[in-house]
C-alpha atoms as a PDB file:
ATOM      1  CA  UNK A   1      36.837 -25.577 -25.386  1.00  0.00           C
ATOM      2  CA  UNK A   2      35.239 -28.651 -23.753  1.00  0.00           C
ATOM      3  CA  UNK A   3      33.670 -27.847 -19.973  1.00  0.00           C
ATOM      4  CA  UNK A   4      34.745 -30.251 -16.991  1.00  0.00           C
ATOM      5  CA  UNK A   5      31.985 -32.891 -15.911  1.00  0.00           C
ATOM      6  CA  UNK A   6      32.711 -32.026 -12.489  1.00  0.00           C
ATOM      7  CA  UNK A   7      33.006 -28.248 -12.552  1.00  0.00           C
ATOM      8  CA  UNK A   8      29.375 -28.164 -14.607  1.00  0.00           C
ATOM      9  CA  UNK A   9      27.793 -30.614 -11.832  1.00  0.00           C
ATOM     10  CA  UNK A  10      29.254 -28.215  -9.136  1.00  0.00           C
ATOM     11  CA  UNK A  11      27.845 -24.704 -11.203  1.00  0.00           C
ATOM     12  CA  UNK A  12      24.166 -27.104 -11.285  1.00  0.00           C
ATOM     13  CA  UNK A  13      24.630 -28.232  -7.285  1.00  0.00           C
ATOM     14  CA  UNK A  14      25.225 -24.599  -6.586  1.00  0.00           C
ATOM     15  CA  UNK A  15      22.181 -22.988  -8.299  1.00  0.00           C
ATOM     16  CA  UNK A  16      20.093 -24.916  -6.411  1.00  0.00           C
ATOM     17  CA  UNK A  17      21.732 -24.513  -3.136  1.00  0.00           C
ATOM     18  CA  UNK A  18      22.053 -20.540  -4.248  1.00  0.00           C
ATOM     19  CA  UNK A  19      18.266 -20.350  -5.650  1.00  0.00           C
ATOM     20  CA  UNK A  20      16.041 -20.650  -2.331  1.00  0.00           C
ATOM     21  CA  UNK A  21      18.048 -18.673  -0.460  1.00  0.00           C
ATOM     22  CA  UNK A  22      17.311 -15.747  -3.026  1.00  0.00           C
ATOM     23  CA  UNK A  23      13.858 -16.307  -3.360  1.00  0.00           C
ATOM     24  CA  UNK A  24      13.326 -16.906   0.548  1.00  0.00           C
ATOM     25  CA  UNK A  25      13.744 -13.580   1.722  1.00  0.00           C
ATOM     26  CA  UNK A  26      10.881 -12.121  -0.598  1.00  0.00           C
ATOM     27  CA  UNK A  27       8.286 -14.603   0.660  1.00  0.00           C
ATOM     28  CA  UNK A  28       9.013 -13.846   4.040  1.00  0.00           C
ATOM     29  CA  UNK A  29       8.721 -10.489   3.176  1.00  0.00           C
ATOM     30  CA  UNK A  30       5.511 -10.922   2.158  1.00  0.00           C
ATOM     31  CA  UNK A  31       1.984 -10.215   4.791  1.00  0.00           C
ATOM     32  CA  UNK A  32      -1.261 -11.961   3.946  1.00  0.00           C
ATOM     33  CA  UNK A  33      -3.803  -8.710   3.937  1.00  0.00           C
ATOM     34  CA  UNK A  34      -6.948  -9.129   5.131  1.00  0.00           C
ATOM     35  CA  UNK A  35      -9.962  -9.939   2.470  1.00  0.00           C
ATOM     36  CA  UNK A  36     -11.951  -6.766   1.804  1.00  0.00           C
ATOM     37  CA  UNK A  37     -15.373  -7.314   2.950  1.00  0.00           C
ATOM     38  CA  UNK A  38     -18.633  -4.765   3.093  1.00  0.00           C
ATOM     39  CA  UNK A  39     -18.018  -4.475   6.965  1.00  0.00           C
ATOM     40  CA  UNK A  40     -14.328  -3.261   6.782  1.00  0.00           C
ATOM     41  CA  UNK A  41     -14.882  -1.084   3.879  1.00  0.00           C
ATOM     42  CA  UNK A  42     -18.053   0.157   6.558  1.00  0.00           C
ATOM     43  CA  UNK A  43     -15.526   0.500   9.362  1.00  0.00           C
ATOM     44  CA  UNK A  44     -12.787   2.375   6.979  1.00  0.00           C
ATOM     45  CA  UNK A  45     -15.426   4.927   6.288  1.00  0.00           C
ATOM     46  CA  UNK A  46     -16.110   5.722   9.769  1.00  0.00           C
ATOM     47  CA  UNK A  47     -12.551   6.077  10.052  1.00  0.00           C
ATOM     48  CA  UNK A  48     -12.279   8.466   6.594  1.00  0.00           C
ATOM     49  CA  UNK A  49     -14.881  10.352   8.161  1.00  0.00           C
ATOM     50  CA  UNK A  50     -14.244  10.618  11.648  1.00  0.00           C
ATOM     51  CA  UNK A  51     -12.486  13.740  13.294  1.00  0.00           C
ATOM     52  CA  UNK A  52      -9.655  14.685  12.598  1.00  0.00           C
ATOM     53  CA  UNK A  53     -10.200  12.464   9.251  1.00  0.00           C
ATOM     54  CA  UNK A  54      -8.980  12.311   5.595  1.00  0.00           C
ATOM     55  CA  UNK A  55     -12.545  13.797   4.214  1.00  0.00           C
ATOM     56  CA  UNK A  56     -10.643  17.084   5.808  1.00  0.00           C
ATOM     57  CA  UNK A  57      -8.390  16.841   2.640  1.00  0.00           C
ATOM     58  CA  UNK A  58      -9.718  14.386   0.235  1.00  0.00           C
ATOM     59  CA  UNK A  59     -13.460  15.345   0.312  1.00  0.00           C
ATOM     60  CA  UNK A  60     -16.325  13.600   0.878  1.00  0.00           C
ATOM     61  CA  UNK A  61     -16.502  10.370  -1.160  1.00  0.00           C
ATOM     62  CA  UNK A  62     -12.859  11.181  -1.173  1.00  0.00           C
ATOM     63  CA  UNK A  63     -13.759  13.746  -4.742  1.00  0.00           C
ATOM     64  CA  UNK A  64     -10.600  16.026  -3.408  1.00  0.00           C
ATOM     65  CA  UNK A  65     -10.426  19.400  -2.281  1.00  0.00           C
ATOM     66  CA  UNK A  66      -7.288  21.983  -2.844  1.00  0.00           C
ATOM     67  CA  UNK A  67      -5.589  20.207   0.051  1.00  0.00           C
ATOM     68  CA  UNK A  68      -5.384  16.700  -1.515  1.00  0.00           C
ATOM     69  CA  UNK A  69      -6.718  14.919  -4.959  1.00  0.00           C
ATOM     70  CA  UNK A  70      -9.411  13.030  -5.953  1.00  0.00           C
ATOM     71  CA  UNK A  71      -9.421   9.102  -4.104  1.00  0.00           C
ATOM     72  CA  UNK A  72     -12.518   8.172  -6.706  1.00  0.00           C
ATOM     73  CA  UNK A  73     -11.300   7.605  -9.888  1.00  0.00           C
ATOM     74  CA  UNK A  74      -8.826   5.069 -11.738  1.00  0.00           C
ATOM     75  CA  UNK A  75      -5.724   7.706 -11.647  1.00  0.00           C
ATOM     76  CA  UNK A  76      -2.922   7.228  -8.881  1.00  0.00           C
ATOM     77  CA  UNK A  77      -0.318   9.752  -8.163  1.00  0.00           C
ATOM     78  CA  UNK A  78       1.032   7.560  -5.849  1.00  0.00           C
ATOM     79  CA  UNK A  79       1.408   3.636  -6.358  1.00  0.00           C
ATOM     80  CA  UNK A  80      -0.819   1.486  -8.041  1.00  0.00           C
ATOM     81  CA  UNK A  81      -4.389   2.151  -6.274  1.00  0.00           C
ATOM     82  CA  UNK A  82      -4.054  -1.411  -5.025  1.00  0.00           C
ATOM     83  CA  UNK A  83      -5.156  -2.867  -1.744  1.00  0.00           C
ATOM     84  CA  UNK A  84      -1.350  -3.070  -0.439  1.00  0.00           C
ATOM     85  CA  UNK A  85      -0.044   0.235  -1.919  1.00  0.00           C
ATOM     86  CA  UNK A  86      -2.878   2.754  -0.186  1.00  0.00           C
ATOM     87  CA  UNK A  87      -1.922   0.861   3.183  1.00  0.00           C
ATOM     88  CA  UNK A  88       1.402   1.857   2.320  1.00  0.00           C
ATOM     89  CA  UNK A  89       0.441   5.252   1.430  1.00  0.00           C
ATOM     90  CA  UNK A  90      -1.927   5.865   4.903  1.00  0.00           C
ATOM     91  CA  UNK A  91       1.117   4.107   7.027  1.00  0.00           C
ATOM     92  CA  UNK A  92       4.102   6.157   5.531  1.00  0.00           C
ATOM     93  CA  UNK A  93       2.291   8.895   4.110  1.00  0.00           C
ATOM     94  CA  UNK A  94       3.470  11.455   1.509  1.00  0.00           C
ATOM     95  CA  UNK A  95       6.338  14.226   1.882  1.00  0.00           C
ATOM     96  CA  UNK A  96       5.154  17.561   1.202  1.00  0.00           C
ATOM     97  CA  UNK A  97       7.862  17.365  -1.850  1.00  0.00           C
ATOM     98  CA  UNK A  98       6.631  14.969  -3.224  1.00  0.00           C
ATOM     99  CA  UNK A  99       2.348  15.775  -3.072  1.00  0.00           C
ATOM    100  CA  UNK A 100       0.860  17.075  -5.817  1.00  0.00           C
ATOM    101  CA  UNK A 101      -0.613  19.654  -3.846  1.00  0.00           C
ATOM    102  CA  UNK A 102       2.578  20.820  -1.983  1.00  0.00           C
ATOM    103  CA  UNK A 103       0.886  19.757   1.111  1.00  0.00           C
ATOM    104  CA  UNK A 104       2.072  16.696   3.380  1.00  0.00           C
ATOM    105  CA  UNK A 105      -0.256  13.323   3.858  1.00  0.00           C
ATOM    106  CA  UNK A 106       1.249  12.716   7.284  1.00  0.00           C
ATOM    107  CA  UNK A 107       2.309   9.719   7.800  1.00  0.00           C
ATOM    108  CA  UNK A 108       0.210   6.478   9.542  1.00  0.00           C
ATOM    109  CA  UNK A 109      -2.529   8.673   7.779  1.00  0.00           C
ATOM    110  CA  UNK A 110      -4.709  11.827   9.469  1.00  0.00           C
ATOM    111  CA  UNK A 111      -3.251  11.758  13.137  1.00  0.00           C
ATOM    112  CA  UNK A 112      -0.021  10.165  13.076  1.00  0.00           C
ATOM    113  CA  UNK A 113      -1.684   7.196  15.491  1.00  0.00           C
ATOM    114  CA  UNK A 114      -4.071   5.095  13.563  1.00  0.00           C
ATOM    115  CA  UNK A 115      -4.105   1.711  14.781  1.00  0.00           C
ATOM    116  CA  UNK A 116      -3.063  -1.086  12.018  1.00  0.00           C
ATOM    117  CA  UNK A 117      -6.973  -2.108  12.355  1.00  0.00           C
ATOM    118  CA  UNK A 118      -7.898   1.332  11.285  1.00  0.00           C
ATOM    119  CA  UNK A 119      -5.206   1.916   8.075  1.00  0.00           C
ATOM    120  CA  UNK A 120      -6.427  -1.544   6.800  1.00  0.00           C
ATOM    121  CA  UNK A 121      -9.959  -0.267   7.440  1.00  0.00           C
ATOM    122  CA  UNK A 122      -9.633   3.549   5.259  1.00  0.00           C
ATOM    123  CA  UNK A 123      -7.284   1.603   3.158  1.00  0.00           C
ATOM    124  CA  UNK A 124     -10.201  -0.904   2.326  1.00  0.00           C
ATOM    125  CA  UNK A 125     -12.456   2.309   2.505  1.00  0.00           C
ATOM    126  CA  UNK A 126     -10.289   4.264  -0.275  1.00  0.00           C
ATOM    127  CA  UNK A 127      -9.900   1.253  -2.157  1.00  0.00           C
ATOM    128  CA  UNK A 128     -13.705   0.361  -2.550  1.00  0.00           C
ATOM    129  CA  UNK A 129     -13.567   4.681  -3.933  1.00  0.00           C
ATOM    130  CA  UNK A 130     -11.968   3.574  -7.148  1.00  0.00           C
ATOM    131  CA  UNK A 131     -13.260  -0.227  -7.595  1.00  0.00           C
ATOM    132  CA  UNK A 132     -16.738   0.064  -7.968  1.00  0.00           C
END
């Protein structure tokens, strides 16, 4: 069966009109984090152990308690320990369902009304726990 010239130049013209427009929404989906540096990992553990804080549940030098696990070592229950995925984990939390504990992380971490300055400051914080 032979192919038409012009149907194969129209499949080409298409995948390239097609292509950005698939690829576009994932790079504006995309944020540029900050760069961790000694002062926001500083700042983030103020914030870890400030009052109310996360040391309530994860310990100090975030080693866990009964309430919530260990933030110190290599093993994630939830996401990848990166950078992005703790901020993700502080800003949406975790459902009591779904913690290993059976008790709820709330959600934008300890209060419900940390700033974005202050999750990308315990996220940086948590982080630096497990990347030593």
């Amino acid at each position: 069966m032979r192919l038409d010239h012009r149907f194969t130049a129209m499949l080409f013209v298409g995948a390239l009109v097609i292509t950005p427009a698939i690829s576009l929404p994932a790079q504006q989906g995309e944020r540029q984090l900050p760069r961790i540096t000694d002062g926001l990992i500083y700042e983030g553990k103020l914030v870890f152990l400030g009052t109310p804080s996360c040391v309530t549940c994860h310990g100090l030098n975030g080693r866990g308690t009964e309430r919530a696990p260990r933030l110190s070592d290599k093993k994630w229950l939830h996401g990848d320990g990166s950078y992005a995925a703790i901020i993700e984990l502080v800003t949406h939390g975790v459902p009591e369902d779904e913690a290993v504990t059976g008790q709820e992380m709330p959600f934008r971490g300890w209060r419900n009304s940390a700033t974005d300055r202050e999750i990308l400051a315990v996220a940086a914080y948590v982080w630096s726990l497990s990347h030593q």
